[in-house]
N, C-alpha and C. Protein backbone atom coordinates (compact mmCIF):
# COMPACT_ATOMS: atom_id res chain seq x y z
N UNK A 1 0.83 -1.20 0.00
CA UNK A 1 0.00 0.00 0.00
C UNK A 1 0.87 1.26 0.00
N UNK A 2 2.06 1.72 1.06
CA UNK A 2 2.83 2.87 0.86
C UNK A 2 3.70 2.72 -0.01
N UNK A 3 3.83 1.28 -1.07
CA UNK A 3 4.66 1.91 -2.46
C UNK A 3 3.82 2.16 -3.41
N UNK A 4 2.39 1.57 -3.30
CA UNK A 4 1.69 1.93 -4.39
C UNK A 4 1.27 3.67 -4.51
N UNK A 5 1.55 4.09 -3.07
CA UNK A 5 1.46 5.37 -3.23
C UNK A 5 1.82 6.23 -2.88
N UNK A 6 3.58 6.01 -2.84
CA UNK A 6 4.95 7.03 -3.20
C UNK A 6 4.89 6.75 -4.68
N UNK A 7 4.63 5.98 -5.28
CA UNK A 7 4.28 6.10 -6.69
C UNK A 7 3.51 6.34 -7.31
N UNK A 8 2.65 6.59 -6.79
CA UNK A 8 1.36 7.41 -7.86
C UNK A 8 1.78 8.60 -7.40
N UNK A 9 2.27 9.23 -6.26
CA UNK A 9 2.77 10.49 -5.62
C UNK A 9 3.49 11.83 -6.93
N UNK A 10 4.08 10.43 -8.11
CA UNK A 10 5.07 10.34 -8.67
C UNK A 10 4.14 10.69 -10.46
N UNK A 11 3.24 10.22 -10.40
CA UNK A 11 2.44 9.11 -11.63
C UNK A 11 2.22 10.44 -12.53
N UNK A 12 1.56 11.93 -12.13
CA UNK A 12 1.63 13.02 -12.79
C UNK A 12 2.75 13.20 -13.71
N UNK A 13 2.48 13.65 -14.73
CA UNK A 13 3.26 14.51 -16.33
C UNK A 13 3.57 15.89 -15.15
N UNK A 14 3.02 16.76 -14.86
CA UNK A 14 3.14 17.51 -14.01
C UNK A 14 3.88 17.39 -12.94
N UNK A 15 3.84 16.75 -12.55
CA UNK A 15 4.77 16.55 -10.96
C UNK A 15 6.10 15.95 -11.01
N UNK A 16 5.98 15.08 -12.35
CA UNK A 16 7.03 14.65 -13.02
C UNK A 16 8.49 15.67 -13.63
N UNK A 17 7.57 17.07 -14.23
CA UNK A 17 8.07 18.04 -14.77
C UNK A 17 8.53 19.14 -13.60
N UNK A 18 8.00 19.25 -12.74
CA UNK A 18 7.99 20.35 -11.70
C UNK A 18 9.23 19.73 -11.01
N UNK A 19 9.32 18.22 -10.44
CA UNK A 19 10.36 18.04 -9.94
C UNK A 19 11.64 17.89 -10.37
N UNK A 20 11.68 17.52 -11.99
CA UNK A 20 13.07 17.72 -12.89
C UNK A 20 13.55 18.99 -13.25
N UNK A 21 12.17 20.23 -13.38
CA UNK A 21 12.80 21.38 -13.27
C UNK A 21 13.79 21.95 -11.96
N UNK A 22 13.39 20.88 -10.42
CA UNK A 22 14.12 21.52 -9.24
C UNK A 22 15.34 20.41 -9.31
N UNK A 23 15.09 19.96 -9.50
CA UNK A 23 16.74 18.79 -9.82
C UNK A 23 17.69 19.58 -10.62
N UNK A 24 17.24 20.03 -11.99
CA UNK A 24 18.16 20.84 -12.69
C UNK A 24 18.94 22.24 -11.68
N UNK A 25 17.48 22.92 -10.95
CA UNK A 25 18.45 23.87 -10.34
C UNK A 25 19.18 23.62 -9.43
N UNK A 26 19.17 22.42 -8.74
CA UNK A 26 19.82 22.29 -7.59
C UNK A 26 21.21 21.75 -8.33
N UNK A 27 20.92 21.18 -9.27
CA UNK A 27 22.67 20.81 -9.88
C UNK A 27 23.28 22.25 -10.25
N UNK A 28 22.44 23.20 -10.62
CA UNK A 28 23.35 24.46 -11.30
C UNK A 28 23.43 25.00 -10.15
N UNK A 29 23.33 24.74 -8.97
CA UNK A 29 23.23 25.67 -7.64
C UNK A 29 24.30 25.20 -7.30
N UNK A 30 24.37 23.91 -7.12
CA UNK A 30 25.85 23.31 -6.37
C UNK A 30 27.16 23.61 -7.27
N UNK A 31 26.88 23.38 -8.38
CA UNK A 31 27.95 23.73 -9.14
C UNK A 31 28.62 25.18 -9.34
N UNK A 32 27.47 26.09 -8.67
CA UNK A 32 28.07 27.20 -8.71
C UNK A 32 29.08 27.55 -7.17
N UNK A 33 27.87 26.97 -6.59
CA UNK A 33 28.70 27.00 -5.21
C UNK A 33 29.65 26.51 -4.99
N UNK A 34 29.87 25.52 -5.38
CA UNK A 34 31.30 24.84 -5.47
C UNK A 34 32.61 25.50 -6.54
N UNK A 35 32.05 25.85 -7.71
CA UNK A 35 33.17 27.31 -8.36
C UNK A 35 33.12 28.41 -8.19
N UNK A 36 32.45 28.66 -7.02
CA UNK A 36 33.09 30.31 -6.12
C UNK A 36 33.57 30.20 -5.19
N UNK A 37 33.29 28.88 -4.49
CA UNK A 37 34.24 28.74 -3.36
C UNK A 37 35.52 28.14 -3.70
N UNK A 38 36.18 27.57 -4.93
CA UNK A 38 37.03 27.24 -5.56
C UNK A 38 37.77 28.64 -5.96
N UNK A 39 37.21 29.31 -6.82
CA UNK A 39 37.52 31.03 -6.72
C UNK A 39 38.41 31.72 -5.90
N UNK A 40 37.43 31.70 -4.62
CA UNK A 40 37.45 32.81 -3.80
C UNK A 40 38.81 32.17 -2.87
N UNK A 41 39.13 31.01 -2.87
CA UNK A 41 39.78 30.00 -2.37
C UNK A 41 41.06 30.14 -2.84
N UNK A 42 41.15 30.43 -4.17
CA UNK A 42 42.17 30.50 -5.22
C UNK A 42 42.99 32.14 -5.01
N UNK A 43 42.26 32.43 -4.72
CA UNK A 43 42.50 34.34 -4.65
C UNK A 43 42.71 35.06 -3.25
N UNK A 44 42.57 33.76 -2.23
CA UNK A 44 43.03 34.14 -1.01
C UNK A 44 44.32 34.73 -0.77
N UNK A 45 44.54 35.74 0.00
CA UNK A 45 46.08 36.37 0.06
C UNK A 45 45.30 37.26 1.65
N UNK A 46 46.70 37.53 1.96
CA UNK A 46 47.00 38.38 3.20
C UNK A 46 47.57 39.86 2.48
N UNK A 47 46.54 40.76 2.26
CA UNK A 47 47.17 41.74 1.71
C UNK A 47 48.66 42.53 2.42
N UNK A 48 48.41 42.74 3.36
CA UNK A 48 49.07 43.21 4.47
C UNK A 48 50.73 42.59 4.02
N UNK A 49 50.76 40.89 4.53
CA UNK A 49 51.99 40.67 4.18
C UNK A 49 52.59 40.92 2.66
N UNK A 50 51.56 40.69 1.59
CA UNK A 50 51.82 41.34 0.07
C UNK A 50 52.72 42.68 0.53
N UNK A 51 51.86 43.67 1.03
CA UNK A 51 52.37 44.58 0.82
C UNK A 51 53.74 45.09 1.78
N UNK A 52 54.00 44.17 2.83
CA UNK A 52 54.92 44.42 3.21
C UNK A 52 56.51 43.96 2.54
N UNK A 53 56.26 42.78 1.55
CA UNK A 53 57.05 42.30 0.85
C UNK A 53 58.11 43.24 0.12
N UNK A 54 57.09 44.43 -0.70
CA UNK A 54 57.56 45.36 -1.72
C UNK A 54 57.35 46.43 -1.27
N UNK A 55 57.53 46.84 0.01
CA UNK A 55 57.07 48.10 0.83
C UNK A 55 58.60 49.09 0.59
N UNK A 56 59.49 48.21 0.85
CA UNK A 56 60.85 48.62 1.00
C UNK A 56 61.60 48.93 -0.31
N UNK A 57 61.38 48.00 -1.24
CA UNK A 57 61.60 48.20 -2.68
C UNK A 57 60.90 49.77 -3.41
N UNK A 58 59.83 49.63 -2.77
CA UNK A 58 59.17 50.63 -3.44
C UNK A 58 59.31 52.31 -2.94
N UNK A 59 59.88 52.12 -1.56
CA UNK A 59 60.14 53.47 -1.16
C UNK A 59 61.53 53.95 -1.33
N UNK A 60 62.38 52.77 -1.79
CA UNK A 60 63.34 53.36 -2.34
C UNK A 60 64.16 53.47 -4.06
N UNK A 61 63.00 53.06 -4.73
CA UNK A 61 62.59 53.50 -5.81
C UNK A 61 62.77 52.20 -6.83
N UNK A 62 62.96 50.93 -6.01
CA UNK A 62 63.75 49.89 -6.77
C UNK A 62 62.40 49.23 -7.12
N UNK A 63 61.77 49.92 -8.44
CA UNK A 63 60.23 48.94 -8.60
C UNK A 63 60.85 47.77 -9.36
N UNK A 64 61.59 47.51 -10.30
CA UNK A 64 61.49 45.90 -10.98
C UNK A 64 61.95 45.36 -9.86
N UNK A 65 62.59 45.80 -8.58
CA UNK A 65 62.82 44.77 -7.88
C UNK A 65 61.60 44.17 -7.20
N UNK A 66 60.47 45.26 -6.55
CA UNK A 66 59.40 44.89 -6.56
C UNK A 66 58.59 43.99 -7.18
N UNK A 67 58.60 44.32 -8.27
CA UNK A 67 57.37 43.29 -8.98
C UNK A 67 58.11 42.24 -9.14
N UNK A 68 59.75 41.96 -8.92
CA UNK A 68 59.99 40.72 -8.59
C UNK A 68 59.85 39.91 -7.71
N UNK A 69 59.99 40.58 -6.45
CA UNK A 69 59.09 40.10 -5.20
C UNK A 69 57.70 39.57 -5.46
N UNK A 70 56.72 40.04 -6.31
CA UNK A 70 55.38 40.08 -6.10
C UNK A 70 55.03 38.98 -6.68
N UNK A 71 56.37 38.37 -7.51
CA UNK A 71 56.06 36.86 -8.00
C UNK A 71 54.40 36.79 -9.16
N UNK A 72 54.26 35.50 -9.16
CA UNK A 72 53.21 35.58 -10.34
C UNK A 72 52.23 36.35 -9.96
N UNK A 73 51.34 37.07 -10.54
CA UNK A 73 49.98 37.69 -10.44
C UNK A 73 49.39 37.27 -11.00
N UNK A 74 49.40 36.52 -12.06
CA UNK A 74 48.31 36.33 -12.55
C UNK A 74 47.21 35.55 -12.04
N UNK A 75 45.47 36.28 -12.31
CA UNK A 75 44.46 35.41 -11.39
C UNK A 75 44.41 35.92 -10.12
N UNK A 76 45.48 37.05 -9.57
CA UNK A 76 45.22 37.21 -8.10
C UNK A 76 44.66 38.72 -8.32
N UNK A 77 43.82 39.05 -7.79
CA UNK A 77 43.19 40.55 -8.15
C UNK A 77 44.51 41.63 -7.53
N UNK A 78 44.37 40.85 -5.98
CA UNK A 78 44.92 42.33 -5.28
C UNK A 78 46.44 42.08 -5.88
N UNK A 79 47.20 41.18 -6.04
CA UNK A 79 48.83 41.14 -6.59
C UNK A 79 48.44 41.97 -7.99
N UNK A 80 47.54 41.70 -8.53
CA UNK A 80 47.35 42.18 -10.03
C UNK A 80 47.21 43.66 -9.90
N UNK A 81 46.31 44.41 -9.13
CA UNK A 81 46.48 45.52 -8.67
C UNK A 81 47.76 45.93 -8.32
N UNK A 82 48.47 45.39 -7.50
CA UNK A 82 49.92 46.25 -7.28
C UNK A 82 50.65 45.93 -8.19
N UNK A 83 50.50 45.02 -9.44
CA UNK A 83 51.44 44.99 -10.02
C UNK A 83 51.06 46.14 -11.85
N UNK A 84 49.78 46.46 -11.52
CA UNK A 84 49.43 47.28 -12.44
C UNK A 84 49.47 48.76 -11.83
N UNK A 85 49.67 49.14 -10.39
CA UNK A 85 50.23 49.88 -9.92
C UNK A 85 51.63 50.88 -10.08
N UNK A 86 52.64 49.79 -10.27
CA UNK A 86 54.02 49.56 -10.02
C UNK A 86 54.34 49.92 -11.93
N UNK A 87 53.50 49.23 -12.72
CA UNK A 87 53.69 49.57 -14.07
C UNK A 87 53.54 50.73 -14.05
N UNK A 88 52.41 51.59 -13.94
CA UNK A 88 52.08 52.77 -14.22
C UNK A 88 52.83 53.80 -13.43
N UNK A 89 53.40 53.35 -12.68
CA UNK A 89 53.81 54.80 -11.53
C UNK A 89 54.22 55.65 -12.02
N UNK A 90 54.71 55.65 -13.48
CA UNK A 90 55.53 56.77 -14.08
C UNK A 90 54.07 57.95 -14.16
N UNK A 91 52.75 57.76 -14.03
CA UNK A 91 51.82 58.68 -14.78
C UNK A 91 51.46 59.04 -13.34
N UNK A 92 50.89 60.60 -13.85
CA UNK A 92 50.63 61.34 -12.58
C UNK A 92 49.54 60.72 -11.94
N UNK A 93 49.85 61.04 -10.29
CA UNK A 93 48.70 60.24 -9.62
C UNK A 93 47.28 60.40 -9.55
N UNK A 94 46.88 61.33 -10.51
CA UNK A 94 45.30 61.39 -10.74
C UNK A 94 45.06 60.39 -11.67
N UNK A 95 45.65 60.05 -12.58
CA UNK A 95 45.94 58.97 -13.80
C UNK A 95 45.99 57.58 -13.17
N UNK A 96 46.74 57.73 -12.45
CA UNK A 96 47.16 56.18 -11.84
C UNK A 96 46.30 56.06 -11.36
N UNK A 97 45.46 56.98 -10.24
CA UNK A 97 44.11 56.46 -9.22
C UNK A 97 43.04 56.44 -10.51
N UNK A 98 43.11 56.93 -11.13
CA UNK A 98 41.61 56.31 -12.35
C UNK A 98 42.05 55.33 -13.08
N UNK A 99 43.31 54.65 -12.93
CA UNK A 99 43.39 53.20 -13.93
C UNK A 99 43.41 52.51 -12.92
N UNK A 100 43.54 52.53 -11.68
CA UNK A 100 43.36 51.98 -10.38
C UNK A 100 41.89 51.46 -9.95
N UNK A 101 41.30 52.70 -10.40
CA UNK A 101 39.57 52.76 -9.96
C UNK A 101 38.81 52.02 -10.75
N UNK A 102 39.29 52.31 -12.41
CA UNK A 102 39.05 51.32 -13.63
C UNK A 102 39.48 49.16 -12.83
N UNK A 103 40.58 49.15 -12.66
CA UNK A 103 40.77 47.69 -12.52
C UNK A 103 39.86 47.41 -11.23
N UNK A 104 39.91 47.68 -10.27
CA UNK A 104 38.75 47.30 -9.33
C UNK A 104 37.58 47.12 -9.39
N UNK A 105 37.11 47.98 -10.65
CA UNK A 105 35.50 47.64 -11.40
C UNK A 105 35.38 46.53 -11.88
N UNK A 106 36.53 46.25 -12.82
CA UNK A 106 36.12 44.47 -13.14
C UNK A 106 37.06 43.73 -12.31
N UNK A 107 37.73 43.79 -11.31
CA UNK A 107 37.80 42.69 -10.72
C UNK A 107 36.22 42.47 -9.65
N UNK A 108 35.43 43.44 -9.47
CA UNK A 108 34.32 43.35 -8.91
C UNK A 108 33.18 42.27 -9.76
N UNK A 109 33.06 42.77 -10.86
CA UNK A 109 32.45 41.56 -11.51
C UNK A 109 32.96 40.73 -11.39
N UNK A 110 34.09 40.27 -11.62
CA UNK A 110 35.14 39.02 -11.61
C UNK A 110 34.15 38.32 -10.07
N UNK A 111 34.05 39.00 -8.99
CA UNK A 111 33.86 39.08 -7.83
C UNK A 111 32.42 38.13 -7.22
N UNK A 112 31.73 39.15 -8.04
CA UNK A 112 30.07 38.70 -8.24
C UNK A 112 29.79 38.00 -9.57
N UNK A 113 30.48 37.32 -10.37
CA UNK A 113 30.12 36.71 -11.35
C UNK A 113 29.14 35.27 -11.00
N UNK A 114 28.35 35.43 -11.50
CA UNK A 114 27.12 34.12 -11.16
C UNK A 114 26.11 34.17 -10.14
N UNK A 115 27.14 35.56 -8.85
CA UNK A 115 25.82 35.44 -7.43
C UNK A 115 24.87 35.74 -7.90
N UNK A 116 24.40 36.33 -9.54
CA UNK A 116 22.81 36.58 -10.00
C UNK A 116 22.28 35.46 -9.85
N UNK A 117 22.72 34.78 -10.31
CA UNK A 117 22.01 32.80 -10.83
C UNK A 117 21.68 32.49 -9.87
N UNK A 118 22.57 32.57 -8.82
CA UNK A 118 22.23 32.24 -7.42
C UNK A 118 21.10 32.39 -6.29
N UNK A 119 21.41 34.09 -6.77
CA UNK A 119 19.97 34.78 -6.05
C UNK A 119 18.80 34.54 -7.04
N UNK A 120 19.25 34.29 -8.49
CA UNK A 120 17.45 33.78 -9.13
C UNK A 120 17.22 32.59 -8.07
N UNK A 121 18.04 31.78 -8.52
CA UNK A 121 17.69 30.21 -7.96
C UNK A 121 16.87 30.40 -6.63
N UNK A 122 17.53 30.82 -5.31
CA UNK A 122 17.11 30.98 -3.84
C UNK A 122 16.01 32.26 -4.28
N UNK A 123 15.57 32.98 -5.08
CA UNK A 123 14.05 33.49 -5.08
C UNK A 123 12.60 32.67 -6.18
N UNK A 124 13.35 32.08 -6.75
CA UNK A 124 12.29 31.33 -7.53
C UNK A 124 12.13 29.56 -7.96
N UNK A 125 13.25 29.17 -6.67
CA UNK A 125 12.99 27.81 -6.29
C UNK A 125 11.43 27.80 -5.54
N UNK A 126 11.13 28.39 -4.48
CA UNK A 126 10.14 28.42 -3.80
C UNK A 126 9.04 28.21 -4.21
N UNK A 127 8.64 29.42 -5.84
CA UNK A 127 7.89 29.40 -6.37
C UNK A 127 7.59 28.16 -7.35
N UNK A 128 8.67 27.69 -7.79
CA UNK A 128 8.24 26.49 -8.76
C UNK A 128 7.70 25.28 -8.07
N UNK A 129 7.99 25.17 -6.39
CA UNK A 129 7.96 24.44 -6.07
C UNK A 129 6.24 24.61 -5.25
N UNK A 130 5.47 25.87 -5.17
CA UNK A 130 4.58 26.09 -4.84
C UNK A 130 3.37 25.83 -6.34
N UNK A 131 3.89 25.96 -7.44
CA UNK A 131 3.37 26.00 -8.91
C UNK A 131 3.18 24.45 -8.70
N UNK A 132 3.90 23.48 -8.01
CA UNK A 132 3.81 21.83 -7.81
C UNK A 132 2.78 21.62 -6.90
N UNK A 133 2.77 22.47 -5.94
CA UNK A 133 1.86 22.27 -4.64
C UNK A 133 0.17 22.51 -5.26
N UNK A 134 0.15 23.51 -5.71
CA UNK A 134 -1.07 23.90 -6.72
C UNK A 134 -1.28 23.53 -7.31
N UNK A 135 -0.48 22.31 -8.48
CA UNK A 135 -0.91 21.42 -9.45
C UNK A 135 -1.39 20.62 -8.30
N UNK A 136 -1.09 19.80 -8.03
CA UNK A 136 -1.29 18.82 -7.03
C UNK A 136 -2.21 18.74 -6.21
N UNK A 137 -2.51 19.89 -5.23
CA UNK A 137 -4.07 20.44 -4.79
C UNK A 137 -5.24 20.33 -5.78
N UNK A 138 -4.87 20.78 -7.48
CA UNK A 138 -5.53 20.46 -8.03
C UNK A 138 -6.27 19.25 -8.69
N UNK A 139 -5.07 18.63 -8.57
CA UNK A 139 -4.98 17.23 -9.11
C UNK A 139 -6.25 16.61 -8.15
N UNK A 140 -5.78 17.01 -6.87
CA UNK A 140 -6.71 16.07 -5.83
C UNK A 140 -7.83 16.11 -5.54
N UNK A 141 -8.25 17.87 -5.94
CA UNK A 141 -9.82 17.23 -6.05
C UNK A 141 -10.48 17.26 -7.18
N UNK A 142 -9.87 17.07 -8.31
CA UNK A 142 -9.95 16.42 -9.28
C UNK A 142 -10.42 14.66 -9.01
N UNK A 143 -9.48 14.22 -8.80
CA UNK A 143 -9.73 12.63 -8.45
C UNK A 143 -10.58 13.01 -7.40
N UNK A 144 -10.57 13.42 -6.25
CA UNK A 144 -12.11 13.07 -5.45
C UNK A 144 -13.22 13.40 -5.62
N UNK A 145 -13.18 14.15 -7.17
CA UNK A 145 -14.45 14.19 -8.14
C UNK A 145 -14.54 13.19 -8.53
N UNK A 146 -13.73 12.56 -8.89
CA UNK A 146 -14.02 10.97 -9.98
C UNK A 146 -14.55 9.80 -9.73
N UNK A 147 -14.55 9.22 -10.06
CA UNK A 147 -15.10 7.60 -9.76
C UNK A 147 -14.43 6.83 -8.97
N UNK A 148 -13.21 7.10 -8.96
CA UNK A 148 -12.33 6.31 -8.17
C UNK A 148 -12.58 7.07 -6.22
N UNK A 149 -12.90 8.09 -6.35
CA UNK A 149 -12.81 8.46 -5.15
C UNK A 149 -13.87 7.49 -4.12
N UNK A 150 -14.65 7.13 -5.01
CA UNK A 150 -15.78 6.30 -4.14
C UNK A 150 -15.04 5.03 -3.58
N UNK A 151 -14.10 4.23 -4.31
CA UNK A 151 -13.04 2.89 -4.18
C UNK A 151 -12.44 3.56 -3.56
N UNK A 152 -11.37 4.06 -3.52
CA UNK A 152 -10.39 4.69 -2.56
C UNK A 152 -10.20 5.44 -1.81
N UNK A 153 -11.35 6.60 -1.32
CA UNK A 153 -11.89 7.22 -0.05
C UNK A 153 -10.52 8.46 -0.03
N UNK A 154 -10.15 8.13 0.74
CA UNK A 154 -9.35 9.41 1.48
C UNK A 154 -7.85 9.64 0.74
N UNK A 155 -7.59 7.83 0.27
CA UNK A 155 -6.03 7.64 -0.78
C UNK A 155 -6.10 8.72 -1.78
N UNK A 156 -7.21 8.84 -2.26
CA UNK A 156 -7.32 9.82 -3.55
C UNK A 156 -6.34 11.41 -3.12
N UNK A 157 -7.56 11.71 -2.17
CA UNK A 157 -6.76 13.07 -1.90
C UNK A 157 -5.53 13.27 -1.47
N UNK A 158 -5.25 12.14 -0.61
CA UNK A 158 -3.54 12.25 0.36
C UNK A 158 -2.64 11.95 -1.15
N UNK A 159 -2.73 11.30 -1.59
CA UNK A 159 -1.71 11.31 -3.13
C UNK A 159 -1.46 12.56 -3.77
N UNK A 160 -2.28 13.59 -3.75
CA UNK A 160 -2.53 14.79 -4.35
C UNK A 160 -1.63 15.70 -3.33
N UNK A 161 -2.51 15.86 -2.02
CA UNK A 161 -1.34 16.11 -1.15
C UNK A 161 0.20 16.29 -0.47
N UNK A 162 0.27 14.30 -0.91
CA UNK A 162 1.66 14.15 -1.08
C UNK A 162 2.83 14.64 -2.01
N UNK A 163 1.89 15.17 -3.23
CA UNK A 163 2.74 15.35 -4.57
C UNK A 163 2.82 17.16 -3.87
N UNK A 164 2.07 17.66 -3.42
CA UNK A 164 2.09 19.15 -3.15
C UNK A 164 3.15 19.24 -2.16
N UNK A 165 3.31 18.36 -0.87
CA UNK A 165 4.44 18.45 -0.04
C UNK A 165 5.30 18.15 -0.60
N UNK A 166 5.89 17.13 -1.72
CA UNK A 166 6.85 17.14 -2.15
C UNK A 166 7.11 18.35 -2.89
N UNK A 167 6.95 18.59 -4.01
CA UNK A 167 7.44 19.77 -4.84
C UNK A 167 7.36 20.80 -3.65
N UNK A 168 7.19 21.05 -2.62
CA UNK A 168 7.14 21.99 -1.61
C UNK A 168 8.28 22.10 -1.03
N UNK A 169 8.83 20.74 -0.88
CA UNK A 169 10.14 20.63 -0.13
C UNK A 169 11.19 20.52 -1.10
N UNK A 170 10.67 20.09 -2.28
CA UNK A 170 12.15 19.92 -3.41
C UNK A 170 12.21 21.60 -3.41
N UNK A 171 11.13 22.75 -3.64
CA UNK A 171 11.56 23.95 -3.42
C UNK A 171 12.43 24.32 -2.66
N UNK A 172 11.88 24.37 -1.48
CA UNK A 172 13.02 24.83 -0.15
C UNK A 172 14.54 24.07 -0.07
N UNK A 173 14.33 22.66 -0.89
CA UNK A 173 15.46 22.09 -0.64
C UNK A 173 16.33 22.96 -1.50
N UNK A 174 16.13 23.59 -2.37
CA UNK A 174 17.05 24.30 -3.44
C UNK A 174 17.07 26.23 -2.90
N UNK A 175 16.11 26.32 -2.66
CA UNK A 175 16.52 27.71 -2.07
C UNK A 175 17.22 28.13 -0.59
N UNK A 176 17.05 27.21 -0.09
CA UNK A 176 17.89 27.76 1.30
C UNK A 176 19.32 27.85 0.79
N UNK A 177 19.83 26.73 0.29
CA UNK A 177 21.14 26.78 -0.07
C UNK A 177 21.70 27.66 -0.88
N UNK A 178 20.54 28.27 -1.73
CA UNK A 178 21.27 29.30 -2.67
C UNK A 178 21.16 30.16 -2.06
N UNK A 179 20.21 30.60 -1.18
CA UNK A 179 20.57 32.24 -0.82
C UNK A 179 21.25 32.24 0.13
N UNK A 180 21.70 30.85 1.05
CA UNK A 180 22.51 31.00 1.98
C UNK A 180 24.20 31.48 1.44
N UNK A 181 24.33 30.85 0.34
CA UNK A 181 25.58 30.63 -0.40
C UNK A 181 25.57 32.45 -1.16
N UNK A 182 24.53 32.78 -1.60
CA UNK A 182 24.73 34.16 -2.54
C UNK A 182 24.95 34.85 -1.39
N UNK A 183 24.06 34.92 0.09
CA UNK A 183 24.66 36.23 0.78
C UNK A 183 26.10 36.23 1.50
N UNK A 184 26.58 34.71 1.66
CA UNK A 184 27.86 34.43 2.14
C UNK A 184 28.83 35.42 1.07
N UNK A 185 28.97 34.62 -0.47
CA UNK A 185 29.55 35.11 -1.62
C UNK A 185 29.64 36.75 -1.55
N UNK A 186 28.65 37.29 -1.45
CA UNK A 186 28.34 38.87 -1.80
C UNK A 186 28.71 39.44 -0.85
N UNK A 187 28.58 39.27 0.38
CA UNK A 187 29.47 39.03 1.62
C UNK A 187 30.93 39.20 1.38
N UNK A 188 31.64 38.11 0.72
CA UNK A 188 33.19 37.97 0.26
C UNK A 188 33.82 38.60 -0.63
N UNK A 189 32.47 39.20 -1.97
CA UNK A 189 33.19 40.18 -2.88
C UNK A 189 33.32 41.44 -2.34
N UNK A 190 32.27 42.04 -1.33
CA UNK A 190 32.16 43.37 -1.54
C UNK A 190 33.44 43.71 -0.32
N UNK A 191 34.01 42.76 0.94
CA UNK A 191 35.47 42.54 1.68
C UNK A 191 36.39 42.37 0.82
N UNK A 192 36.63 41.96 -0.25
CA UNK A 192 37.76 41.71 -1.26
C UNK A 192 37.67 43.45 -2.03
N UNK A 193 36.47 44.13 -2.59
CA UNK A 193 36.46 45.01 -2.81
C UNK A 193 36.99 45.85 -1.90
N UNK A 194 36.66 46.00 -0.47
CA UNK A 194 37.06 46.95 0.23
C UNK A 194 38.49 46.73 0.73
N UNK A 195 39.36 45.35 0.24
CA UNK A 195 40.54 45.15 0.56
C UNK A 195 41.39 46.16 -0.42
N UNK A 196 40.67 45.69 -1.80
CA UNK A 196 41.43 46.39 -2.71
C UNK A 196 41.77 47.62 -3.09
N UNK A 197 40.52 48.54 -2.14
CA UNK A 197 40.48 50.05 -2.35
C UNK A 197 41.70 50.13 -0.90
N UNK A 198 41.73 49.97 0.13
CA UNK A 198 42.91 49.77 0.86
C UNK A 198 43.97 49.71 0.12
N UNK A 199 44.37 48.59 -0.63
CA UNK A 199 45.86 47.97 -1.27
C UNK A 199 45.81 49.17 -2.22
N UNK A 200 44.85 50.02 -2.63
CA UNK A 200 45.27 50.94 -3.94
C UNK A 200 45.68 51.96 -3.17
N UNK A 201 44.67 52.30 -2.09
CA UNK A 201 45.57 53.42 -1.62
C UNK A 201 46.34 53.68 -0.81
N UNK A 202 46.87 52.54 -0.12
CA UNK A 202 48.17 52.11 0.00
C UNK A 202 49.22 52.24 -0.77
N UNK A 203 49.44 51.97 -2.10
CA UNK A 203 50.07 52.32 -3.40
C UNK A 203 50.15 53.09 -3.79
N UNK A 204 49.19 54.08 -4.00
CA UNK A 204 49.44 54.99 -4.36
C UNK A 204 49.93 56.39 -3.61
N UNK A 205 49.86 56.13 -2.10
CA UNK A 205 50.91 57.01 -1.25
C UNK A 205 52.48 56.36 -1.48
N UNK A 206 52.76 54.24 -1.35
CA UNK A 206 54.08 54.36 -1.51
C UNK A 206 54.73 55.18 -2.39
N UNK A 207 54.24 54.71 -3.51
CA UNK A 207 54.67 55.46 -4.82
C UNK A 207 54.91 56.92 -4.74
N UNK A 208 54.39 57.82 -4.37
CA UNK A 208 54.29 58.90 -4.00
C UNK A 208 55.59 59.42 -3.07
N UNK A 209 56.07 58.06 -2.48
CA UNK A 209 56.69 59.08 -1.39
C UNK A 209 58.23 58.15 -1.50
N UNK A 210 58.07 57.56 -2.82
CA UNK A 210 59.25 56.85 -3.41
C UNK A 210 60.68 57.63 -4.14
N UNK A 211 61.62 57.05 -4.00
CA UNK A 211 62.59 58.47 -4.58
C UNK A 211 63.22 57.48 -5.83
N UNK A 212 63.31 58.66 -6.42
CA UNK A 212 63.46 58.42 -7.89
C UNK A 212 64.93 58.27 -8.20
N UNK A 213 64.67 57.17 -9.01
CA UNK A 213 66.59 56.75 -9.05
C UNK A 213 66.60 57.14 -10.69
């Protein structure tokens, strides 16, 4: 009796569709979550010690020795910043702070790339999964209009039911996680942002107060 009806739970074109649409998002949910925390993971640095590395180089005017210190950049925002810093120093510092202000704009996207998808997912998981609950409500007294409701009494409606709590919970199962994960993320870009306006203007006083060989 309770497999014959976790499977009819199932037996809807509708309920069938509602729940492969929340399967799909929950795979594009994890997968995102899992390549921003791969990201953000990747791009970890201690600005502080960065900048103490080439602090000394730079105030006494020895920049290639600097950006030899600063080792690879590439992929790291804030190294990439001081090392697009350190290129430019020759241009006056109103110049340098607007190609400064320029690279921090897209490393910001770089930053938030995908938390949209994310925050769709965690605002309109809920709903697809309520669009299931409402088929399903419908479904049920549908059948306890029918003929069968007279044979099967109360099974009719709890099947209908059951299909509404499910797509109810495959919802929530996909939105908690995304919006838990987008406000963490958005959280981490807009601290990486405010690291980087630090590390710039940090730079752009060394530089400033660097003597020219």
């Amino acid at each position: 009796m309770e497999i014959g009806f976790s499977a009819s739970a199932f037996g809807n074109l509708h309920s069938v569709f509602i729940l492969g649409v929340l399967l799909l998002c929950s795979l594009i949910c994890l997968t995102l979550i899992v390549e921003r925390w791969l990201y953000f993971r990747r791009i970890s640095i201690n600005p502080e010690k960065a900048l103490a590395k080439i602090r000394g180089n730079i105030l006494s005017g020895k920049l290639d020795d600097a950006l030899t210190m600063l080792g690879e950049t590439e992929g790291n925002p804030i190294l990439s910043l001081m090392y697009v810093a350190i290129k430019n120093s020759h241009l006056p510092k109103e110049h340098l702070s607007e190609i400064l202000r320029a690279f921090q704009l897209r490393q910001r996207m770089l930053f938030e790339r995908s938390l949209g998808v994310l925050g769709t997912l965690g605002n309109t998981a809920p709903f697809i999964g309520l669009l299931g609950t409402v088929m399903g409500i419908i479904q049920a007294f549908r059948d306890l209009a029918g003929p069968q409701a007279q044979a099967n009494g109360a099974t009719v409606v709890a099947t209908g039911i059951a299909e509404a709590l499910i797509a109810t919970a495959a919802g929530l199962f996909v939105a908690i996680p995304a919006v838990v994960a987008y406000n963490y993320y958005l959280k981490k870009a807009k601290y990486l942002g405010m690291e980087m306006e630090a590390v710039a203007t940090d730079m752009l006083v060394l530089l400033s107060l660097r003597k020219v060989i």
